[in-house]
C-alpha atoms as a PDB file:
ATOM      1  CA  UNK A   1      15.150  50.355  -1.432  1.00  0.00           C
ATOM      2  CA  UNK A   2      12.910  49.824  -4.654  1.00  0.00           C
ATOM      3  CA  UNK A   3      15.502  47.622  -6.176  1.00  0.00           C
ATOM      4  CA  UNK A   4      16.173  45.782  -3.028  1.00  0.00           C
ATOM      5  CA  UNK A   5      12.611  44.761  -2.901  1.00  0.00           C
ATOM      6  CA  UNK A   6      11.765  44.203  -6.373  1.00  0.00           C
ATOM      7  CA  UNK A   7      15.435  42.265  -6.773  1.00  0.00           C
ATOM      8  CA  UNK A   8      13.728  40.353  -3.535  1.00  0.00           C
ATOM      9  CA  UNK A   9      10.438  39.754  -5.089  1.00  0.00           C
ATOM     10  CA  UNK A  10      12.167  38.472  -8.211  1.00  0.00           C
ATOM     11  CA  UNK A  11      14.182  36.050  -6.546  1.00  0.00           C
ATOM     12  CA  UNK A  12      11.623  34.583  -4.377  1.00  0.00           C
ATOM     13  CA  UNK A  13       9.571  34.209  -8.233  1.00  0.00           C
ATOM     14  CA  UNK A  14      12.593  32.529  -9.705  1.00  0.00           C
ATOM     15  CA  UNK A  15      12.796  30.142  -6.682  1.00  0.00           C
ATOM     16  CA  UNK A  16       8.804  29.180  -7.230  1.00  0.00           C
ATOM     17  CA  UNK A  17       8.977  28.425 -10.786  1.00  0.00           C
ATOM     18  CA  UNK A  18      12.530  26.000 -10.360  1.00  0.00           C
ATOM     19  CA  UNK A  19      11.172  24.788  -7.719  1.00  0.00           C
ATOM     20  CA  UNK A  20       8.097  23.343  -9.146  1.00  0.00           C
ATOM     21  CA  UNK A  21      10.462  21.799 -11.935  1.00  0.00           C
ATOM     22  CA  UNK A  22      10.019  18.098 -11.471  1.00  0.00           C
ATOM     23  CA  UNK A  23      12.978  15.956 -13.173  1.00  0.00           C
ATOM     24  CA  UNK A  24      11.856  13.529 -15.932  1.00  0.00           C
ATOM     25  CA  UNK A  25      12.984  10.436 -13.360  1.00  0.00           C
ATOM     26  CA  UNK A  26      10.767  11.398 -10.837  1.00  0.00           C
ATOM     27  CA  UNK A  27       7.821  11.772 -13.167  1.00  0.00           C
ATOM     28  CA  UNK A  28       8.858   8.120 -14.546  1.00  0.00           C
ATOM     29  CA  UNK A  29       8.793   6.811 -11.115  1.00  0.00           C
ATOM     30  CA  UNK A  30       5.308   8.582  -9.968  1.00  0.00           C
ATOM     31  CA  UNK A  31       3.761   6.980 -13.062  1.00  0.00           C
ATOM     32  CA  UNK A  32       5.277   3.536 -12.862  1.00  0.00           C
ATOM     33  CA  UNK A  33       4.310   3.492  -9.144  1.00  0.00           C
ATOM     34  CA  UNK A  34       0.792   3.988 -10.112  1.00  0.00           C
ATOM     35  CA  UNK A  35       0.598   1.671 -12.858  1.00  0.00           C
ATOM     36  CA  UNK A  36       2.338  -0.530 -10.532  1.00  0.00           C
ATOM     37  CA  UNK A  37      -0.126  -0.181  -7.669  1.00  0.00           C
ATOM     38  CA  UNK A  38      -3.086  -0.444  -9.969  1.00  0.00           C
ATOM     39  CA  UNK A  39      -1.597  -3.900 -11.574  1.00  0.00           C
ATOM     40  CA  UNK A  40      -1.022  -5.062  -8.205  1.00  0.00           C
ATOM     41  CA  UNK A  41      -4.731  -4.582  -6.881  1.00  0.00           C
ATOM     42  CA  UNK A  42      -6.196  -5.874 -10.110  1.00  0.00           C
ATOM     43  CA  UNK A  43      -4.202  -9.261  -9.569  1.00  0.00           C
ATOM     44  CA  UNK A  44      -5.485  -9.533  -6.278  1.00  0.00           C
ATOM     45  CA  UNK A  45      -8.998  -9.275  -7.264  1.00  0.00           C
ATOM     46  CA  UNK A  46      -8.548 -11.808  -9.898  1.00  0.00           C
ATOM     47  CA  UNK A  47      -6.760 -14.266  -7.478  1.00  0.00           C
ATOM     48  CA  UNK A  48      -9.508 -13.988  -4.807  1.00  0.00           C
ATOM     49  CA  UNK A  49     -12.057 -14.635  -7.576  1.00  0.00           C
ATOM     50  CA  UNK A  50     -10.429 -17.881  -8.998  1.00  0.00           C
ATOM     51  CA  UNK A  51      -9.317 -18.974  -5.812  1.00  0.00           C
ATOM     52  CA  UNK A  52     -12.936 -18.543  -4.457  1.00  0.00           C
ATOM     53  CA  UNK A  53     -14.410 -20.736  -7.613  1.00  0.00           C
ATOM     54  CA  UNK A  54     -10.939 -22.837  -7.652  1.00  0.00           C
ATOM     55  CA  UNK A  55     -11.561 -23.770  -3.867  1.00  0.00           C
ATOM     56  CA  UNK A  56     -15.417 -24.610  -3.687  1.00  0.00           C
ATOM     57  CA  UNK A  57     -14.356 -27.513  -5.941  1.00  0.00           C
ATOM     58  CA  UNK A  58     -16.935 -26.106  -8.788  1.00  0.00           C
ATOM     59  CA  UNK A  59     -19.855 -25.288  -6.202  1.00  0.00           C
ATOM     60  CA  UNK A  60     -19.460 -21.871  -6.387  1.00  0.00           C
ATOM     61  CA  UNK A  61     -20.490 -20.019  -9.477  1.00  0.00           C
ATOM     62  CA  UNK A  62     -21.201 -15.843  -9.748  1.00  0.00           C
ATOM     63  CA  UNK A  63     -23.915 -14.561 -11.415  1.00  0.00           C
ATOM     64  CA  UNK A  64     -21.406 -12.903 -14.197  1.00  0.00           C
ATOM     65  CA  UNK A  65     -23.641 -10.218 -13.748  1.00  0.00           C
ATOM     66  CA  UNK A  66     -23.857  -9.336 -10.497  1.00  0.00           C
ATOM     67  CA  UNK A  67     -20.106  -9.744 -10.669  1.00  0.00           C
ATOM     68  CA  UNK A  68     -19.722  -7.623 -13.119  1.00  0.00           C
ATOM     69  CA  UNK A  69     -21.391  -4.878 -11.989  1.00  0.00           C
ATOM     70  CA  UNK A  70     -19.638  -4.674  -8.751  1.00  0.00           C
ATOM     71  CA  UNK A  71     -16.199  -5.407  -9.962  1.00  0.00           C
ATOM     72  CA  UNK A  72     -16.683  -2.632 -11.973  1.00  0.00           C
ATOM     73  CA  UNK A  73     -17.629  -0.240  -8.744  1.00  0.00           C
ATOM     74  CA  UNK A  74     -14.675  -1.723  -7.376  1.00  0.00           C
ATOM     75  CA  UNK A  75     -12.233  -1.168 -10.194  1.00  0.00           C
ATOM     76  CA  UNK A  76     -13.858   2.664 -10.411  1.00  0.00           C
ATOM     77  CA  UNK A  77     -12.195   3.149  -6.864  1.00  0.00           C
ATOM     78  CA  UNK A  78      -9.183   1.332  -7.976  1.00  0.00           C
ATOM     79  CA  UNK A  79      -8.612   3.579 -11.057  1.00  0.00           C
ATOM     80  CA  UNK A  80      -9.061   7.064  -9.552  1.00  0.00           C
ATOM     81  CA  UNK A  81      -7.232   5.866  -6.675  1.00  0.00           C
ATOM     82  CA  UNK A  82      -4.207   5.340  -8.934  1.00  0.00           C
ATOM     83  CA  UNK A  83      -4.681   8.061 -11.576  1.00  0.00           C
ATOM     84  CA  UNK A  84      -6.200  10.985 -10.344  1.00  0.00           C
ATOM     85  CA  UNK A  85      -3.363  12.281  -8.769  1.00  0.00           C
ATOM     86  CA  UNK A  86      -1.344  11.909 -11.397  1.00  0.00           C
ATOM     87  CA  UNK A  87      -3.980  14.415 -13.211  1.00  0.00           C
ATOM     88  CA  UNK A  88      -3.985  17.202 -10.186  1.00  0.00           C
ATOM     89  CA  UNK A  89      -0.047  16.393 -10.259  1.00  0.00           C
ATOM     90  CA  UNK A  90       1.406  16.499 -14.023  1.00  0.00           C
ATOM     91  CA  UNK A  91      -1.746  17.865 -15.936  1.00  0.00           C
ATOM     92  CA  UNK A  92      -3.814  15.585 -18.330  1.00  0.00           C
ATOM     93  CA  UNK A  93      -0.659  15.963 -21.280  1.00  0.00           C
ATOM     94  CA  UNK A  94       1.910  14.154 -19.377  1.00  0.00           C
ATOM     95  CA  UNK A  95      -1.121  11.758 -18.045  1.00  0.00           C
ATOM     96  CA  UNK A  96      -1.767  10.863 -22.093  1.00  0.00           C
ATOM     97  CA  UNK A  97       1.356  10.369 -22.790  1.00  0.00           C
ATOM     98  CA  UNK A  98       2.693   8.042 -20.411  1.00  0.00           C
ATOM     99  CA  UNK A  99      -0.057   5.803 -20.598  1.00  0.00           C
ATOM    100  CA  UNK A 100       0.405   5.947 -24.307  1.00  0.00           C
ATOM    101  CA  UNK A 101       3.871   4.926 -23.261  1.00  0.00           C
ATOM    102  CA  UNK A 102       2.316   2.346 -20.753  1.00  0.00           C
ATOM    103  CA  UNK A 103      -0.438   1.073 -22.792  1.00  0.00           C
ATOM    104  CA  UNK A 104       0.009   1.977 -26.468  1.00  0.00           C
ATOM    105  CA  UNK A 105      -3.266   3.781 -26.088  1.00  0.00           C
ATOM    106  CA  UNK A 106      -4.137   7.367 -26.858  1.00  0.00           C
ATOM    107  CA  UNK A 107      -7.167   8.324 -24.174  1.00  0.00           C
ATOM    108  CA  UNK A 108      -7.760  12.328 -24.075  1.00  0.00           C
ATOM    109  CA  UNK A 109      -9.650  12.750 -21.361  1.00  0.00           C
ATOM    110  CA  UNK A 110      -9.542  11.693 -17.409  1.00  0.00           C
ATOM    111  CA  UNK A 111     -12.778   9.759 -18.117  1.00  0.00           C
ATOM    112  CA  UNK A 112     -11.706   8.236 -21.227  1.00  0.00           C
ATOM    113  CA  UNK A 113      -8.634   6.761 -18.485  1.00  0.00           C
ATOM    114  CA  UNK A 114     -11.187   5.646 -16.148  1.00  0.00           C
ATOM    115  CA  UNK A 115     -13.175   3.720 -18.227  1.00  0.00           C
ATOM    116  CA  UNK A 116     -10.317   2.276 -20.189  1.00  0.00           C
ATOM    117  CA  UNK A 117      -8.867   0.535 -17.291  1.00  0.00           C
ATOM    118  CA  UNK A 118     -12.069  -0.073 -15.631  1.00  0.00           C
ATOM    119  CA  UNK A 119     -13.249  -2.297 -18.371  1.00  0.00           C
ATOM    120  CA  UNK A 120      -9.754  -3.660 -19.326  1.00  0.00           C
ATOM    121  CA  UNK A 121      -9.601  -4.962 -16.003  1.00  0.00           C
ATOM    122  CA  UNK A 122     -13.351  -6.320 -15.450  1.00  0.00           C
ATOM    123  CA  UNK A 123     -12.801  -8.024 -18.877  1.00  0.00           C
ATOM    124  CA  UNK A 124      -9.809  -9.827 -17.728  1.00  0.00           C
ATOM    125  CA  UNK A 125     -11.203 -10.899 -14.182  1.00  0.00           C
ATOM    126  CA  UNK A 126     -14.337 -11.986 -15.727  1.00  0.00           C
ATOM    127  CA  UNK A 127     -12.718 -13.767 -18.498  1.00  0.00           C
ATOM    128  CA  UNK A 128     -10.461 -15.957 -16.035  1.00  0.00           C
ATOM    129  CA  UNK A 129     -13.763 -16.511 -13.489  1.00  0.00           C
ATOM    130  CA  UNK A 130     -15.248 -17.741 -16.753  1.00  0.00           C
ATOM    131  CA  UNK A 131     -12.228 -20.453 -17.379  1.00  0.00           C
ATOM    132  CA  UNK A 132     -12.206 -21.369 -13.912  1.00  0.00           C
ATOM    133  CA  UNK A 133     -15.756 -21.858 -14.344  1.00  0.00           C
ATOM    134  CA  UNK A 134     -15.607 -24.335 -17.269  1.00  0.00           C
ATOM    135  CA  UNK A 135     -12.164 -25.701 -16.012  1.00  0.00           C
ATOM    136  CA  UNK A 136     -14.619 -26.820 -12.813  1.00  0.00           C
ATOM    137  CA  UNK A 137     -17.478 -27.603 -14.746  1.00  0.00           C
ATOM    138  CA  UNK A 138     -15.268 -30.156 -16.217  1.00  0.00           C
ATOM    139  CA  UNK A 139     -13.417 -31.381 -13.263  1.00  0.00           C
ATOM    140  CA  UNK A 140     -16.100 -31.679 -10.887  1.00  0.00           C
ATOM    141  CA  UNK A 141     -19.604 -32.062 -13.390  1.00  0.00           C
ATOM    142  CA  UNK A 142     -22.539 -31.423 -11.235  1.00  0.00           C
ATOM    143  CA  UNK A 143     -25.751 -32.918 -12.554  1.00  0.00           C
ATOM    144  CA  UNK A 144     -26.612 -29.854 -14.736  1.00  0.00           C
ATOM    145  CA  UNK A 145     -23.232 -30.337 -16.225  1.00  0.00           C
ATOM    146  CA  UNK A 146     -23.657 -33.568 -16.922  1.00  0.00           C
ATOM    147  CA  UNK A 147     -26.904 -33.029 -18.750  1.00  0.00           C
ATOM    148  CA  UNK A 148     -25.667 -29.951 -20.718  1.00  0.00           C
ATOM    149  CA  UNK A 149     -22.502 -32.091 -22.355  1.00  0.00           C
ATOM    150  CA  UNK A 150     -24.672 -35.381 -22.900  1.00  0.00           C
ATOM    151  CA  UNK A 151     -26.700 -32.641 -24.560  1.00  0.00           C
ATOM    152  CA  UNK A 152     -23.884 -31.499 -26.542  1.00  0.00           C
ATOM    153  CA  UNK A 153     -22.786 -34.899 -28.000  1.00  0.00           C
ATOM    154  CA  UNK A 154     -26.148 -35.791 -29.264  1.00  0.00           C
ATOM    155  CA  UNK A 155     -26.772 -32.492 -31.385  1.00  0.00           C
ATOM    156  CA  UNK A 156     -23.112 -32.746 -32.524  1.00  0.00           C
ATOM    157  CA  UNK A 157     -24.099 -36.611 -33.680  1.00  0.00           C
ATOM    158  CA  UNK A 158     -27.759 -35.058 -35.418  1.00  0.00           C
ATOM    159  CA  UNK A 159     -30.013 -36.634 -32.621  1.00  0.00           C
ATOM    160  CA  UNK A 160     -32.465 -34.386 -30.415  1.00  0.00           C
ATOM    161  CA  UNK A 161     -33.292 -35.536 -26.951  1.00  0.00           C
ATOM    162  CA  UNK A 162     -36.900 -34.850 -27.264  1.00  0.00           C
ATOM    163  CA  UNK A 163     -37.361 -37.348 -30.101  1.00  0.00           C
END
């Protein structure tokens, strides 16, 4: 009876451990989903941000910022949205290495992650706001435009506007 049960308790032990054997695909595929997903959300933002600036003609500008600050409460959401699971899921080893794999950076910590592609991603939204920006500032001057590059050209040529 002893060796039924113990042969029984082994069994059901051997079952557990292969069981929580995940193959190497489906670890690929949990991580490029997430990278996917987090790629996905951070184009958005940047489309709705240019479009917004694109669409006002120029009239629109952010306070960088104020802009700033909350993309970077947004993209905090964004990342442990993504990520954290991956953590609770595959441990932080497996987390390091595939965004080493992902990113060609080595980050050894979950908050390391978090602010790695929080301030990737507010760097590249805020960078393309600040194009759009200039590309309307160009396009459609308004009159403090105007001023600034008349400005501009007189320094260049060694004249001051208050002489």
């Amino acid at each position: 009876m002893k060796k039924v049960i113990l042969f029984a308790v082994v069994s059901v032990m051997m079952c557990l451990t292969s069981c929580k054997h995940i193959p190497a695909d489906v670890i690929k595929a949990d991580f490029m989903c997430a990278f996917s997903d987090y790629e996905c959300r951070e184009s958005q933002i940047n489309c709705e941000c240019v479009t917004k600036i694109h669409d006002s003609n120029g009239e629109y500008r952010p306070d960088m910022e104020k802009l700033r600050d909350s993309l970077t409460i947004v993209f905090e959401d964004i990342v442990s949205e993504c990520f954290d699971s991956l953590y609770i899921e595959y441990g932080a080893n497996i987390v390091m290495k595939m965004v080493y794999i992902q990113d060609g950076v080595t980050l050894d910590s979950k908050e390391k992650l978090h602010k790695y592609y929080v301030n990737k991603s507010v760097g590249k939204i805020l960078n393309h706001v600040a194009l759009e920006i200039k590309t309307q500032s160009i396009l459609n001057p308004s009159e403090e435009d105007k001023i600034k590059a008349i400005r501009e050209i007189f320094e260049k040529g060694g004249y001051s506007l208050t002489d």
